[in-house]
Protein backbone atom coordinates (compact mmCIF):
# COMPACT_ATOMS: atom_id res chain seq x y z
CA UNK A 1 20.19 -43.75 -37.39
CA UNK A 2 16.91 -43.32 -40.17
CA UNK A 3 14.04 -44.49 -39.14
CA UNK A 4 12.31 -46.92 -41.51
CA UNK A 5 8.39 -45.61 -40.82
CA UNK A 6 6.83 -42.29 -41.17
CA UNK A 7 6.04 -40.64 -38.43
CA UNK A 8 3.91 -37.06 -37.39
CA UNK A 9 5.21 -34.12 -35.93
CA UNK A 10 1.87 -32.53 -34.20
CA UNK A 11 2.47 -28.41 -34.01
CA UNK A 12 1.48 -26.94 -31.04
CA UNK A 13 -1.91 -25.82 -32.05
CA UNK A 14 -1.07 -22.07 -29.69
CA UNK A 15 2.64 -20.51 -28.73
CA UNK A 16 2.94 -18.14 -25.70
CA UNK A 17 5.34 -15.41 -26.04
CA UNK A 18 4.73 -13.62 -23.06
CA UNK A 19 4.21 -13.72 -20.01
CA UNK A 20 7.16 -15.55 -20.40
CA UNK A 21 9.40 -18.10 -17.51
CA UNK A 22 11.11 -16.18 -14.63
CA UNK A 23 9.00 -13.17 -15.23
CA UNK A 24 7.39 -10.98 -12.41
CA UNK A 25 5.08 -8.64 -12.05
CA UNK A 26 3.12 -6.34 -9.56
CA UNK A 27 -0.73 -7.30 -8.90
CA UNK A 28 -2.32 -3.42 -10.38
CA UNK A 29 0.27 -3.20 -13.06
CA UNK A 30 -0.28 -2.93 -16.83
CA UNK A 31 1.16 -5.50 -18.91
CA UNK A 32 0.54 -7.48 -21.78
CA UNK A 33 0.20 -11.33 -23.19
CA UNK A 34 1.13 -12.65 -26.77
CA UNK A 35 0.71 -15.69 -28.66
CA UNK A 36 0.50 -17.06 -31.94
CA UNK A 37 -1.84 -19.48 -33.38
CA UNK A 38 -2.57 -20.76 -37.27
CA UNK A 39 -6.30 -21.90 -36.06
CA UNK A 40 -7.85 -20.04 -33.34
CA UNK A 41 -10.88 -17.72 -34.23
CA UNK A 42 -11.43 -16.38 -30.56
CA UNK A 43 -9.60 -17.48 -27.55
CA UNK A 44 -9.92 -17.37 -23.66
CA UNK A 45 -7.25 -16.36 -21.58
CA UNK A 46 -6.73 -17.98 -18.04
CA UNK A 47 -4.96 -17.25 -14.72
CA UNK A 48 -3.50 -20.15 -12.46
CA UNK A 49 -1.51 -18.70 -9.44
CA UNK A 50 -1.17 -22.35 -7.83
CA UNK A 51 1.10 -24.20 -10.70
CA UNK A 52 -2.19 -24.89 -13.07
CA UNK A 53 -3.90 -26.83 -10.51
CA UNK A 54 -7.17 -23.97 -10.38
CA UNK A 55 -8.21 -21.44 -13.16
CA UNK A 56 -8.98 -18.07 -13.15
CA UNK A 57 -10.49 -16.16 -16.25
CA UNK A 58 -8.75 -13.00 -17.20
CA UNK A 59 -10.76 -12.29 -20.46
CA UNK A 60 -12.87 -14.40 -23.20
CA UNK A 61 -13.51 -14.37 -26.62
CA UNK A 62 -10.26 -12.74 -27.50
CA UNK A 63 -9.71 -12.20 -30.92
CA UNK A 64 -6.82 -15.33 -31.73
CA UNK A 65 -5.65 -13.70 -34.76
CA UNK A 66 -4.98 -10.52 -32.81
CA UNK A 67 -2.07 -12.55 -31.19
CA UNK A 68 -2.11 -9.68 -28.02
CA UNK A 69 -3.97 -8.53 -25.37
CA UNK A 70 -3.42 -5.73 -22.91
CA UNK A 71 -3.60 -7.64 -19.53
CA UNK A 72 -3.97 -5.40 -16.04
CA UNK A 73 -2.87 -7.70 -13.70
CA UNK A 74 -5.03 -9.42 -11.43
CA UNK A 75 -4.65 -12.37 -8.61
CA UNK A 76 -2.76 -13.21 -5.72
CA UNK A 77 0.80 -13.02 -5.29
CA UNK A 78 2.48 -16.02 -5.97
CA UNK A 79 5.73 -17.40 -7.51
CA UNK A 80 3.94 -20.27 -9.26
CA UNK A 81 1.72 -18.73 -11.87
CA UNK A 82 0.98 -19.30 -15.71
CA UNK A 83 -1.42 -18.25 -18.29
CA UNK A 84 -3.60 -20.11 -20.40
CA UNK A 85 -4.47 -19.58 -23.99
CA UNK A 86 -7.42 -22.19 -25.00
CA UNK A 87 -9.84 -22.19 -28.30
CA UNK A 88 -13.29 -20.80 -27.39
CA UNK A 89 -15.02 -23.77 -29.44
CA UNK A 90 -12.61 -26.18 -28.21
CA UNK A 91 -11.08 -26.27 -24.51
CA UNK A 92 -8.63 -29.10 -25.75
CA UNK A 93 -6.43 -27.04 -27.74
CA UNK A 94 -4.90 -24.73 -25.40
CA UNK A 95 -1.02 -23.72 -24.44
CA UNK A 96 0.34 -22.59 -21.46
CA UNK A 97 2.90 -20.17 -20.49
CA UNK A 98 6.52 -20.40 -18.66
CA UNK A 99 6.10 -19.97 -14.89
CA UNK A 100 6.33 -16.33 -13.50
CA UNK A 101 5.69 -14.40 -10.61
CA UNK A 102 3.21 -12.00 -9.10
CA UNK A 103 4.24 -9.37 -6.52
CA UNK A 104 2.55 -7.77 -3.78
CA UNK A 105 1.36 -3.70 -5.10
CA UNK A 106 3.63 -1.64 -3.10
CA UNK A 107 1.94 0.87 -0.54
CA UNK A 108 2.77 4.66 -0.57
CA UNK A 109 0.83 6.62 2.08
CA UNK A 110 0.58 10.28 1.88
CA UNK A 111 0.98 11.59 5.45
CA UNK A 112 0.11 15.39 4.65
CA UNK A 113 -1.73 16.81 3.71
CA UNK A 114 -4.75 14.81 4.57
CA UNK A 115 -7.74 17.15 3.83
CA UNK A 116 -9.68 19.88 5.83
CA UNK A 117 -7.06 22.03 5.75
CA UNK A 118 -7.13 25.95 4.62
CA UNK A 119 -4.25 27.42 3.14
CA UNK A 120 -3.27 31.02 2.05
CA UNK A 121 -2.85 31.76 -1.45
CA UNK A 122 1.42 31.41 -2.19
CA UNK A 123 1.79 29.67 1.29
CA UNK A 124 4.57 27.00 1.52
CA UNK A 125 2.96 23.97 3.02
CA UNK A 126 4.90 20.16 3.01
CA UNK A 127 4.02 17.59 1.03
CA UNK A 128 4.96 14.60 3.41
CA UNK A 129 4.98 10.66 2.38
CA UNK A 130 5.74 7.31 3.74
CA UNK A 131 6.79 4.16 0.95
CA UNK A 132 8.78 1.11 2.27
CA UNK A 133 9.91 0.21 -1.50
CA UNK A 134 13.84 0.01 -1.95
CA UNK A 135 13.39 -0.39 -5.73
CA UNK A 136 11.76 2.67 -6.08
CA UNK A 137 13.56 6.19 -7.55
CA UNK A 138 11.02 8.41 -8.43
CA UNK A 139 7.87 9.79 -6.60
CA UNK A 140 5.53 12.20 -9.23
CA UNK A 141 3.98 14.97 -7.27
CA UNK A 142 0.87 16.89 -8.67
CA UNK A 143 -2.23 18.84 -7.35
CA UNK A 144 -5.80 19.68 -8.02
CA UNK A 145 -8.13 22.10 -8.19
CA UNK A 146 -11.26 20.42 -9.08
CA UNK A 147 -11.35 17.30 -6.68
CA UNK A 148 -8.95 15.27 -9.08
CA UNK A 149 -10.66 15.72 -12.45
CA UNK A 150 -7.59 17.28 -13.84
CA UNK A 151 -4.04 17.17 -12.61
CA UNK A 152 -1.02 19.87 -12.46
CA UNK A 153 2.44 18.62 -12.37
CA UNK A 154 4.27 19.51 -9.40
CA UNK A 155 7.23 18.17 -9.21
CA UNK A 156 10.20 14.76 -9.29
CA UNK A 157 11.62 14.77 -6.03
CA UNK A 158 13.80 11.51 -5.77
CA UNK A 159 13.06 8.67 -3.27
CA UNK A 160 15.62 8.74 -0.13
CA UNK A 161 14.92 6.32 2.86
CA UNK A 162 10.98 5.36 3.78
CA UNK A 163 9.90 8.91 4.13
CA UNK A 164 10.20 12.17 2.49
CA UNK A 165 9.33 15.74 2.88
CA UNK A 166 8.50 18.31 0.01
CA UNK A 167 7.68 22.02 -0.03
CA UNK A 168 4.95 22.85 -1.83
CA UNK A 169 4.35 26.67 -2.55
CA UNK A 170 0.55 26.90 -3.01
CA UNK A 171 -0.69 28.79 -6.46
CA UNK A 172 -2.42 32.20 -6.47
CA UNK A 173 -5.55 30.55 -7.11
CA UNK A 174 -8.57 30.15 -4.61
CA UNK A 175 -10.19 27.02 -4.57
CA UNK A 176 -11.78 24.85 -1.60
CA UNK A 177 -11.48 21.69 -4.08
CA UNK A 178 -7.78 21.01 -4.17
CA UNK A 179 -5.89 17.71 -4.16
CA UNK A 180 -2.51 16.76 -3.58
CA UNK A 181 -1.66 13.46 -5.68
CA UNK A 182 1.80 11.21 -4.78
CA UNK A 183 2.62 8.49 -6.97
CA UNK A 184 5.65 5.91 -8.14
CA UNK A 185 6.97 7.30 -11.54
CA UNK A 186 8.06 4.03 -12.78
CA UNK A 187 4.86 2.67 -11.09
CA UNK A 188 2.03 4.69 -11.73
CA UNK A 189 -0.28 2.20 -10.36
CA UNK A 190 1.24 2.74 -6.85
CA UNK A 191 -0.31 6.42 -6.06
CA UNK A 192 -2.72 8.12 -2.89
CA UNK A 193 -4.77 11.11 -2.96
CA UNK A 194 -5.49 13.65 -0.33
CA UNK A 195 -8.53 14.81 0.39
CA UNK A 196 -10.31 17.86 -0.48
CA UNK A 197 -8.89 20.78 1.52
CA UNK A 198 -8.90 24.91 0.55
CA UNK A 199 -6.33 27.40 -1.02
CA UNK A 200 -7.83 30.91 -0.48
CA UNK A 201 -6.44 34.72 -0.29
CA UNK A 202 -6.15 35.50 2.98
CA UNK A 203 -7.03 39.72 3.24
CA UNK A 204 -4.22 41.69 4.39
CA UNK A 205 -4.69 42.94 7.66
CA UNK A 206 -2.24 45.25 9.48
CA UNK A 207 -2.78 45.42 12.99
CA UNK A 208 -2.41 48.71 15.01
CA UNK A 209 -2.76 47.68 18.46
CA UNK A 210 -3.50 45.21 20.95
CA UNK A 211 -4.19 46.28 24.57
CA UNK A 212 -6.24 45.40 27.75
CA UNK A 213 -9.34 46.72 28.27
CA UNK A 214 -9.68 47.53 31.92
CA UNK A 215 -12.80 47.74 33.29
CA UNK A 216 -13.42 44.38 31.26
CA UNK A 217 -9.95 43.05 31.90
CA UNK A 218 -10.63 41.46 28.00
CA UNK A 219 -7.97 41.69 25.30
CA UNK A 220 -8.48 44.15 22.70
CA UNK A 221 -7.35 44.60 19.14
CA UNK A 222 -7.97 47.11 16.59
CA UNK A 223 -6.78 46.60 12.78
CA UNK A 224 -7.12 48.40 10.15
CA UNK A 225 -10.05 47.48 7.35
C-alpha cells in the first residue's frame, strides 16, 4: 500500500547509547553515558531511580557535541532507573535511556589490623578481612608509610569463602605512620583502610638471667646492653 499524502518523519532530536536496557551497575562505581545529538549546544543529564516519575541531576551544562560523559554513579539502588539527556535552553527536547539497574556497593571490612598496633621491623603479622560478595575474585593488598599518601603493592591473594587471612612480612623500614589498604581488584571502589599503627626496629637484647631476688622476693633480670 502507497500512501497518497506526504507525511514527516520527526528524528529524535537526542539518542542514548549508554546506559543502555538491562544494564546494572554498583552505586560508587565509575562508568560512563553516551549520546548523540545534531542540535544540542550544552545538555543536562538526569537520574530517575523510580521509572521517570522524580528527577535527579547528575551534571549540567554538558558539552552536547562531546556526545560522553564520565558518570560516577550516584542514587539509590533500584531496578527501575533511566537517564535523561535534555537541551539546556530547551527542557522539551530531551531522550531517555533503556531501563537499568543500580546495585547496592558491596562492603569489605578489614578485621586486622585495625591501628595502634607496634610491630618489629621484618615481623610477620596477618592481614585479616571479611567480604560477603560471591562475585568477587580478587582482593588488592597494599600498605603505607605515610598515612595513605602513597601506596606499596602488596600482594593478589584470591577471594575464598567470606573471610580470608594473609601474612604480611613487615619491611625494614621504621615508621609510626603505616597503613594497610584491602580492596576489590575488579572493584576498586569497594576498599577499607586501617588505621595508623607503627613498624619500628626492635634492639636486640640477649638476656643472661632471670632470678628471684630474696630479700625482696621480686623477679629479677639482667640483659645485656
Amino acid at each position: 500500500d502507497i500512501s497518497e499524502q506526504f507525511f514527516t518523519i520527526n528524528a529524535p532530536t537526542v539518542l542514548l547509547f549508554a546506559p543502555a536496557a538491562g544494564d546494572a551497575f554498583y552505586v560508587g562505581e565509575e562508568t560512563y553515558c553516551s549520546w548523540f545529538t545534531p542540535e544540542m549546544t550544552l545538555v543536562n543529564i538526569d537520574l530517575s531511580t523510580d521509572g521517570g516519575t522524580t528527577w535527579q541531576a547528575v551534571a549540567t551544562n554538558v558539552d552536547g557535541a562531546a556526545g560522553f560523559y564520565n558518570w560516577t554513579v550516584t542514587g539509590t539502588p533500584s531496578a527501575n532507573c533511566v537517564l535523561r539527556i535534555s537541551d539546556v535552553n530547551d527542557a522539551t527536547k530531551f531522550g531517555i535511556s533503556g531501563t537499568f539497574s543500580l546495585l547496592a556497593t558491596p562492603v569489605i571490612a578489614l578485621t586486622s589490623p585495625m591501628g595502634g598496633e607496634i610491630f618489629n621491623t621484618n615481623e610477620p603479622v596477618s592481614i585479616s578481612w571479611s567480604y560477603n560478595n560471591p562475585d568477587a575474585f580478587y582482593l588488592y593488598l597494599e600498605y603505607s608509610t605515610d598515612n595513605g599518601q602513597n601506596w606499596n603493592y602488596i600482594d593478589l591473594p584470591q577471594i575464598t569463602g567470606t573471610s580470608g587471612t594473609y601474612e604480611w612480612v613487615t619491611p625494614n623500614f621504621e615508621s609510626d605512620q603505616y597503613k594497610i589498604r584491602v580492596s576489590d581488584y575488579y572493584l576498586p571502589f569497594v576498599t577499607q583502610s586501617s588505621g595508623s599503627f607503627s613498624v619500628l626496629n626492635y634492639p636486640e637484647t640477649s638476656i643472661c638471667m632471670v632470678t628471684v631476688d630474696s630479700a625482696t622476693n621480686r623477679n629479677v633480670v639482667v640483659w645485656e646492653k
